[in-house]
C-alpha atoms as a PDB file:
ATOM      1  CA  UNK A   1     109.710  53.466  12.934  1.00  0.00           C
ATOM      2  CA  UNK A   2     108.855  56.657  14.932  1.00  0.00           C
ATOM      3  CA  UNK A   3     105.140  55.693  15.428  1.00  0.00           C
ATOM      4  CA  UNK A   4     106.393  52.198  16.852  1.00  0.00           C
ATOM      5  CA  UNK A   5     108.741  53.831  19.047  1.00  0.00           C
ATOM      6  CA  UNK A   6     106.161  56.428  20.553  1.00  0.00           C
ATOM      7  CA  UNK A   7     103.450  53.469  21.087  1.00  0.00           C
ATOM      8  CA  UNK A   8     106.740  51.572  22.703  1.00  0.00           C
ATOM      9  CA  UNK A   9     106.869  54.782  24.934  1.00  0.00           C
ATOM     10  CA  UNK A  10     103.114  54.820  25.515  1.00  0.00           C
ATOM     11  CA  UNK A  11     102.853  51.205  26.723  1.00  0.00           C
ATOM     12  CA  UNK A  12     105.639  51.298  28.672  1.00  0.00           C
ATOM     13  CA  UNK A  13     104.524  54.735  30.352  1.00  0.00           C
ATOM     14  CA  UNK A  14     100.775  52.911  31.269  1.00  0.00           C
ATOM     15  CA  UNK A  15     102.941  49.615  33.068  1.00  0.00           C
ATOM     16  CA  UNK A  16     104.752  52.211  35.118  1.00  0.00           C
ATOM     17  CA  UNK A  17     101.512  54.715  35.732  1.00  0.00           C
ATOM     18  CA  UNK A  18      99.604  51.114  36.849  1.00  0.00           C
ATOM     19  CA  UNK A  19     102.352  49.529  38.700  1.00  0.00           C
ATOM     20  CA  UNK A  20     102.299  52.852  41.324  1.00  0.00           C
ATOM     21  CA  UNK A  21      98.799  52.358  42.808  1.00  0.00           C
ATOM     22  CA  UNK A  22     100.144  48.420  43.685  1.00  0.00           C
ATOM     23  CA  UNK A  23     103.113  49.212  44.735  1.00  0.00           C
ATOM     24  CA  UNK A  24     101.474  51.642  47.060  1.00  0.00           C
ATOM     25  CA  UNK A  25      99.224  49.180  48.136  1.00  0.00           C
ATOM     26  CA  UNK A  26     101.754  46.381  48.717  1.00  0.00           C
ATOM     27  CA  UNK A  27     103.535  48.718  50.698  1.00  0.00           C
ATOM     28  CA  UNK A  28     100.639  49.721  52.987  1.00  0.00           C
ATOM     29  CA  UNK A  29      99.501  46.100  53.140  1.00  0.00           C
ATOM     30  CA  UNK A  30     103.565  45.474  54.797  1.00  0.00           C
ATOM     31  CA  UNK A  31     103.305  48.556  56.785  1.00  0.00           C
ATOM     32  CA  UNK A  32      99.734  47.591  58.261  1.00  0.00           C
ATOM     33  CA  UNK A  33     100.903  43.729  59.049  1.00  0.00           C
ATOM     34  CA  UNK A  34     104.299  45.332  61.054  1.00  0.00           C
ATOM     35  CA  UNK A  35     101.968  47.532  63.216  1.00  0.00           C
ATOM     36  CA  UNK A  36      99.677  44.586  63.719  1.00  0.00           C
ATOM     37  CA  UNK A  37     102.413  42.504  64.430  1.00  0.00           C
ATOM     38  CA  UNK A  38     103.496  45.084  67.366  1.00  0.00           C
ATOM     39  CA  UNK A  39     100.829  46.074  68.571  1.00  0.00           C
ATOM     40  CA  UNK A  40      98.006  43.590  68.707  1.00  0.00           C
ATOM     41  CA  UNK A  41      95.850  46.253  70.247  1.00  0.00           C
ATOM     42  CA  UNK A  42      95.273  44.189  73.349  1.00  0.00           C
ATOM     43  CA  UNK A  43      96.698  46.101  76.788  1.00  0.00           C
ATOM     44  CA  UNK A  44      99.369  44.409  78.304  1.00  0.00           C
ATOM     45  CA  UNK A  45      99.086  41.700  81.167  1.00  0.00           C
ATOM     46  CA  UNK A  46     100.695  42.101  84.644  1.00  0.00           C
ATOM     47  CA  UNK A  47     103.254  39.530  84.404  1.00  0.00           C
ATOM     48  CA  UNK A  48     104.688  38.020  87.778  1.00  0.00           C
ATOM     49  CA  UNK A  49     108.837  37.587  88.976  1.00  0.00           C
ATOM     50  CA  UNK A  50     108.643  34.746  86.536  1.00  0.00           C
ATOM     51  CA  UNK A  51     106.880  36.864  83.285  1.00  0.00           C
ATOM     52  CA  UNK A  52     103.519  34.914  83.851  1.00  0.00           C
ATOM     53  CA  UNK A  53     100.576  36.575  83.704  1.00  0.00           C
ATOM     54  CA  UNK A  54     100.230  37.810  87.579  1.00  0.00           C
ATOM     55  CA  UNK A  55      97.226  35.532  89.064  1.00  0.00           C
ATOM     56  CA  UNK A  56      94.242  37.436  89.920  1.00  0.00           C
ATOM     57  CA  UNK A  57      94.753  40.265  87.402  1.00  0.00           C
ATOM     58  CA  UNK A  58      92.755  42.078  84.951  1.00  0.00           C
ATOM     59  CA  UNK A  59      94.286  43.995  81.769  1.00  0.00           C
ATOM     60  CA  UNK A  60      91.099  43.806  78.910  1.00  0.00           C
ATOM     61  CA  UNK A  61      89.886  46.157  76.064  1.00  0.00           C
ATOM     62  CA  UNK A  62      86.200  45.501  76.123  1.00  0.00           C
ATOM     63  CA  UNK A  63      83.162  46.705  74.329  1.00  0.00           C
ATOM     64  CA  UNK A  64      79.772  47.054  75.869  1.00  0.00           C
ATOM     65  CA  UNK A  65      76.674  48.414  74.723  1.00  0.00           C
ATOM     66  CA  UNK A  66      75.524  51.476  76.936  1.00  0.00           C
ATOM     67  CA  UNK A  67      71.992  53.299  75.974  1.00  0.00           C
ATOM     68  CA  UNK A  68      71.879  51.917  72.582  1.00  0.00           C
ATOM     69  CA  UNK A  69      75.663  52.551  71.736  1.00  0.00           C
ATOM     70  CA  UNK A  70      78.649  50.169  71.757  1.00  0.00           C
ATOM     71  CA  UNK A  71      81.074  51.918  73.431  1.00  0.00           C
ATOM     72  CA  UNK A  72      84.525  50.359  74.771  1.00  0.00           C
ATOM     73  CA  UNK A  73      86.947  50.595  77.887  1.00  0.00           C
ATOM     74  CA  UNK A  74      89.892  49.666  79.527  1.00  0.00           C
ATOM     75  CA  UNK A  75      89.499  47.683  82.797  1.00  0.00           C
ATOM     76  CA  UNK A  76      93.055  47.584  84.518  1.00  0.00           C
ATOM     77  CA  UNK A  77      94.147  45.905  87.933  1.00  0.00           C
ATOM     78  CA  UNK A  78      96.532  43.718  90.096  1.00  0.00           C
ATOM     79  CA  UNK A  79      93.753  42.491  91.773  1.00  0.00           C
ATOM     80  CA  UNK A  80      90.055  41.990  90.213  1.00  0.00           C
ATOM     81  CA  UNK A  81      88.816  42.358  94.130  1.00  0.00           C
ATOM     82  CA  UNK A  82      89.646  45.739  94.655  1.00  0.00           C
ATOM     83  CA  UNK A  83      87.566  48.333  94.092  1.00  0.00           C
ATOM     84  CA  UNK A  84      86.027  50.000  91.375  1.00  0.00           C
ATOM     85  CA  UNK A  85      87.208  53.192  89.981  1.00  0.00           C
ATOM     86  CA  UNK A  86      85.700  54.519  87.132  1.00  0.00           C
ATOM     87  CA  UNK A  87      87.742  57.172  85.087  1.00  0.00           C
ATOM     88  CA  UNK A  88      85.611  59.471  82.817  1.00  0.00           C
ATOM     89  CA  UNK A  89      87.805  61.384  80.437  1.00  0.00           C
ATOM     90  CA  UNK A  90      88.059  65.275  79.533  1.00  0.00           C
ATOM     91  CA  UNK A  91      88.093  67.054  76.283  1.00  0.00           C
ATOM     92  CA  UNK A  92      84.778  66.592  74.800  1.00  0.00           C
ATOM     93  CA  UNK A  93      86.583  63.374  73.183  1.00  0.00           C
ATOM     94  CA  UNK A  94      89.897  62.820  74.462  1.00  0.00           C
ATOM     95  CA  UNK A  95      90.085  59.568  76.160  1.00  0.00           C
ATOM     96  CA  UNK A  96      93.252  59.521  78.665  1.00  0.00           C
ATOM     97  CA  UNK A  97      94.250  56.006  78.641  1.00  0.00           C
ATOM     98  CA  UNK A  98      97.096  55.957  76.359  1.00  0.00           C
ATOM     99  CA  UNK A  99      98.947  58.454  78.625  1.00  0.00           C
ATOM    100  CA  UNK A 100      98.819  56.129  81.263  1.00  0.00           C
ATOM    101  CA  UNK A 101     101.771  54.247  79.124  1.00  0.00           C
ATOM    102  CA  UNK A 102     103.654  56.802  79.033  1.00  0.00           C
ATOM    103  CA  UNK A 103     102.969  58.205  82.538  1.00  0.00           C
ATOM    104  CA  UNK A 104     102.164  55.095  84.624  1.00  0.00           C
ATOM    105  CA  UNK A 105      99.426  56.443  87.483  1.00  0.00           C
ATOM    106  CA  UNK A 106      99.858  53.643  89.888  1.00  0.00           C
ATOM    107  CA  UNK A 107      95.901  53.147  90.515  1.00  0.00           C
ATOM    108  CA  UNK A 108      96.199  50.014  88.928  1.00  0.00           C
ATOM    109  CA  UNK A 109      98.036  48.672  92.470  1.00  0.00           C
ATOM    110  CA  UNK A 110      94.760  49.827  94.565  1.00  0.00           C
ATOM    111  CA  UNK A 111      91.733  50.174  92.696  1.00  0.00           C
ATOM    112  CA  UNK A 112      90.200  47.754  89.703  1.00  0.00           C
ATOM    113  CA  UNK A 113      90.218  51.369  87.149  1.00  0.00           C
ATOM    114  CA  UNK A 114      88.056  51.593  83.974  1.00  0.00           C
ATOM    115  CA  UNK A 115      89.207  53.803  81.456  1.00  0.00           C
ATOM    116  CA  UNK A 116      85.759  54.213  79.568  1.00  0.00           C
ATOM    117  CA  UNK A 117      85.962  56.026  76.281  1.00  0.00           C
ATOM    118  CA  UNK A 118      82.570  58.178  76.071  1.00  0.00           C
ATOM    119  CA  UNK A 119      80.355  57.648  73.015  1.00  0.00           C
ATOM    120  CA  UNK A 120      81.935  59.256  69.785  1.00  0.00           C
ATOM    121  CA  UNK A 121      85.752  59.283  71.116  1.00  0.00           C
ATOM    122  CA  UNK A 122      88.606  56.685  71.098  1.00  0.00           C
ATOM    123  CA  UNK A 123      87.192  52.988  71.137  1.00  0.00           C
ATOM    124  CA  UNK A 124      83.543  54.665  71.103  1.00  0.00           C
ATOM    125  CA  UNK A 125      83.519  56.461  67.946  1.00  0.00           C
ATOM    126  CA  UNK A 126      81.280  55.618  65.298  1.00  0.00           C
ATOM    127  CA  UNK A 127      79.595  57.575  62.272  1.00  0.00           C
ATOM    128  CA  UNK A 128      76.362  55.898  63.076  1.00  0.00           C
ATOM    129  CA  UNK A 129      75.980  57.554  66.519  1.00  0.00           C
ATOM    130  CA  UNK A 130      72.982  59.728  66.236  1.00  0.00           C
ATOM    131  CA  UNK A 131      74.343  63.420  66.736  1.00  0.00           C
ATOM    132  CA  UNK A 132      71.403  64.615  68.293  1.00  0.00           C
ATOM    133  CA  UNK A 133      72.249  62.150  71.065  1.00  0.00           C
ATOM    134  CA  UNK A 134      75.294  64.089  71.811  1.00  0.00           C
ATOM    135  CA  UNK A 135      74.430  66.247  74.544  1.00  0.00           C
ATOM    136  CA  UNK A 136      75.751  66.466  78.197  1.00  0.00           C
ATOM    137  CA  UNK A 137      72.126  64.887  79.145  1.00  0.00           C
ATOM    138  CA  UNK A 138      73.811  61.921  77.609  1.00  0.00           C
ATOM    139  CA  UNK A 139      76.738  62.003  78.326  1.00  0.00           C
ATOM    140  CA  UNK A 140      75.335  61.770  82.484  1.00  0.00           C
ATOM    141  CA  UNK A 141      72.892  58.781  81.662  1.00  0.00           C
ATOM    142  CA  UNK A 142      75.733  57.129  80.120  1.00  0.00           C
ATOM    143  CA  UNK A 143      77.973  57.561  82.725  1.00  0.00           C
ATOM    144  CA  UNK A 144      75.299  56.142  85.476  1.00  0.00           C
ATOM    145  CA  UNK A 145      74.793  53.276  82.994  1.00  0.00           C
ATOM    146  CA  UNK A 146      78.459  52.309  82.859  1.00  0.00           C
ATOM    147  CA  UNK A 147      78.489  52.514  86.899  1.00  0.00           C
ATOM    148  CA  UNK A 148      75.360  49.885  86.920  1.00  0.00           C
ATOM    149  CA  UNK A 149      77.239  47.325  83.897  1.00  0.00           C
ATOM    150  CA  UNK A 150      80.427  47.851  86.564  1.00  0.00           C
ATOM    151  CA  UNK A 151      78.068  46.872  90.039  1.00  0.00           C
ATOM    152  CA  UNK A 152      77.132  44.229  88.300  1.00  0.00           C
ATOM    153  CA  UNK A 153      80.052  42.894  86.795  1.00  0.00           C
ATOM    154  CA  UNK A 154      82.029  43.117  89.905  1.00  0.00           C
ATOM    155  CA  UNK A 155      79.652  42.419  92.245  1.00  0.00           C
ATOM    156  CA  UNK A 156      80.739  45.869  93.990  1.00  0.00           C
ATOM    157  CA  UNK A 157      77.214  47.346  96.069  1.00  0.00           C
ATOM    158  CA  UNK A 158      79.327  51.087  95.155  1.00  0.00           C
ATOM    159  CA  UNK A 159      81.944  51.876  92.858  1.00  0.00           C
ATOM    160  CA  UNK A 160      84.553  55.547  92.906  1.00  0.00           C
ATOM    161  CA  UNK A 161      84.208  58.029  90.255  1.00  0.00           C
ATOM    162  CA  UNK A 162      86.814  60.192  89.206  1.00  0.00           C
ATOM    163  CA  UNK A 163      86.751  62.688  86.407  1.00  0.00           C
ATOM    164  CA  UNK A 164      88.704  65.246  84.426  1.00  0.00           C
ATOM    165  CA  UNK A 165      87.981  68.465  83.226  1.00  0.00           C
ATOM    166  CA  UNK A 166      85.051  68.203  80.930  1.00  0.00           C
ATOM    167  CA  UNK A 167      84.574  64.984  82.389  1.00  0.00           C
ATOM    168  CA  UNK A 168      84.588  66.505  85.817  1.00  0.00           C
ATOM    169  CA  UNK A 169      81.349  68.528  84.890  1.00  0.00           C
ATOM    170  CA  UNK A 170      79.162  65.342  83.883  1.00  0.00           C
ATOM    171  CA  UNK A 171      80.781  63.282  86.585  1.00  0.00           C
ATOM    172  CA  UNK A 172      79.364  65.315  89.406  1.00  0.00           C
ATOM    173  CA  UNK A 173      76.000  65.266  87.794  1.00  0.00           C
ATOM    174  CA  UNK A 174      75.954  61.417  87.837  1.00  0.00           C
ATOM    175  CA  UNK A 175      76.963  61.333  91.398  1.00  0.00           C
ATOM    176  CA  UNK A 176      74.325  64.199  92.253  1.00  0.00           C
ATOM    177  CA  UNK A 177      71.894  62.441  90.675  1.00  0.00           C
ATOM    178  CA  UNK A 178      72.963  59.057  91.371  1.00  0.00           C
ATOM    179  CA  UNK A 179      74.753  58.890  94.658  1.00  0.00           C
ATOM    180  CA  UNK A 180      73.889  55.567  96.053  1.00  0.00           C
ATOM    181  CA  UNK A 181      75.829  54.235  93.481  1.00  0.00           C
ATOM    182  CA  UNK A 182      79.339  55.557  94.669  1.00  0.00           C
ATOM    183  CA  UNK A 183      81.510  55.888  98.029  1.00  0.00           C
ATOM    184  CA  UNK A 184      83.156  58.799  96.431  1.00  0.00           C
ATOM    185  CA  UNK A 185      83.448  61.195  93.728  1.00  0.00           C
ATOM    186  CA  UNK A 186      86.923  62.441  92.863  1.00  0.00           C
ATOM    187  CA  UNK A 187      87.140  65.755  90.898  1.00  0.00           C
ATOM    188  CA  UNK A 188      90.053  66.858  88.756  1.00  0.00           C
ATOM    189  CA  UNK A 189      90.700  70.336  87.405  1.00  0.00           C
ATOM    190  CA  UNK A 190      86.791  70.267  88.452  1.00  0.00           C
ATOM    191  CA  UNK A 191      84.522  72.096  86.824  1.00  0.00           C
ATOM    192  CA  UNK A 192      82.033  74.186  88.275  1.00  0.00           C
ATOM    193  CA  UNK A 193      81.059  77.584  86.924  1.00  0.00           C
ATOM    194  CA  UNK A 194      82.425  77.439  83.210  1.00  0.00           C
ATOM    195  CA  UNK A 195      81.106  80.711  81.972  1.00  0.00           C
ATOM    196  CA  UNK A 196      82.640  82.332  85.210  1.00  0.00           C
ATOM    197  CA  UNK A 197      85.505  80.594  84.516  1.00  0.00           C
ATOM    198  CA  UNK A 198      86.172  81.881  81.128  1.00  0.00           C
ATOM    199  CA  UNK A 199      85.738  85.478  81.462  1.00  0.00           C
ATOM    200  CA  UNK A 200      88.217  85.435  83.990  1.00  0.00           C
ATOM    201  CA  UNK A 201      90.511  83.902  81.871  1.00  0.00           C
ATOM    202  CA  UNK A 202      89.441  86.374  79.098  1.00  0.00           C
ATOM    203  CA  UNK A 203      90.434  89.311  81.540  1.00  0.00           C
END
């Protein structure tokens, strides 16, 4: 009668130990299909007075391949005729479009913005991406290539550049090296003599 019991036990132990894994998975399956449900991962359209999409505006998530790489941005305006301002992040790899929901910037009202995510961050990452291509040599030709997919999309002769931090150091070398291709280059918390920089920040 003891042996049944224990076997009982054992049986009923394995059911439980098995049912844990599904339940887990069940419960991640509900948890992924809520988040989907609220955010759709699509940016939100300018909506009119009425709540209709606002005529003549551009909210997209996009992926385009630049030098061999599919990388993805933001392209955000009231008006698809303004101009062109591309926005190349800081960090290395901290895209800044997700603050703009939080902190609206307003370019949106004056400018047709881009908020490219750079080859291994954000909407750009991907395990495949050979590292050896991740150098600030590439990081430049990339940026000039995303300027020449934006001439040509918008049918703009020039776009504006504006960049952030370490952003701010390959920006300027794509408008030094490229500067036909912009009216202006906007730096922010520019950088410009790194090493400098940080041993007076050591001292």
């Amino acid at each position: 009668m003891k042996l049944f019991s224990n076997s009982l036990f054992v049986r009923k132990a394995m059911r439980m130990i098995l049912m844990i894994p599904a339940v887990f998975i069940v419960c991640l399956l509900i948890i992924g299909s809520m988040l989907l449900a609220y955010s759709p991962g699509k940016p939100q359209p300018f909506l009119d007075e009425n709540g209709n999409p606002l005529a003549g505006s551009i909210s997209e998530k996009i992926h385009v391949s630049i030098n061999g790489v599919d990388q993805g941005m933001f392209i955000k305006s009231k008006d698809i005729n303004n101009p062109v301002l591309l926005f190349v992040h800081g960090g290395p790899g901290m895209p800044e479009y997700w603050l703009t929901q939080r902190y609206p910037t307003g370019l949106e009202d004056i400018f047709t913005v881009v908020w490219w995510e750079q080859r291994g961050a954000g909407l750009s990452y991907s395990a495949d991406i050979p590292p050896e291509t991740m150098t600030a040599e590439q990081f430049v030709a990339d940026t000039i290539e995303v300027t020449k997919y934006l001439r040509q999309r918008f049918g703009k002769e020039k776009i504006y550049l504006m960049a952030h931090s370490w952003g701010s150091y390959i920006g300027i070398q794509a408008a030094a090296r490229e500067p036909d291709l912009y009216y202006a280059y906007i730096g922010m918390g520019q950088i410009s003599h790194q090493i400098q920089s940080e041993q007076l920040a050591y001292q």
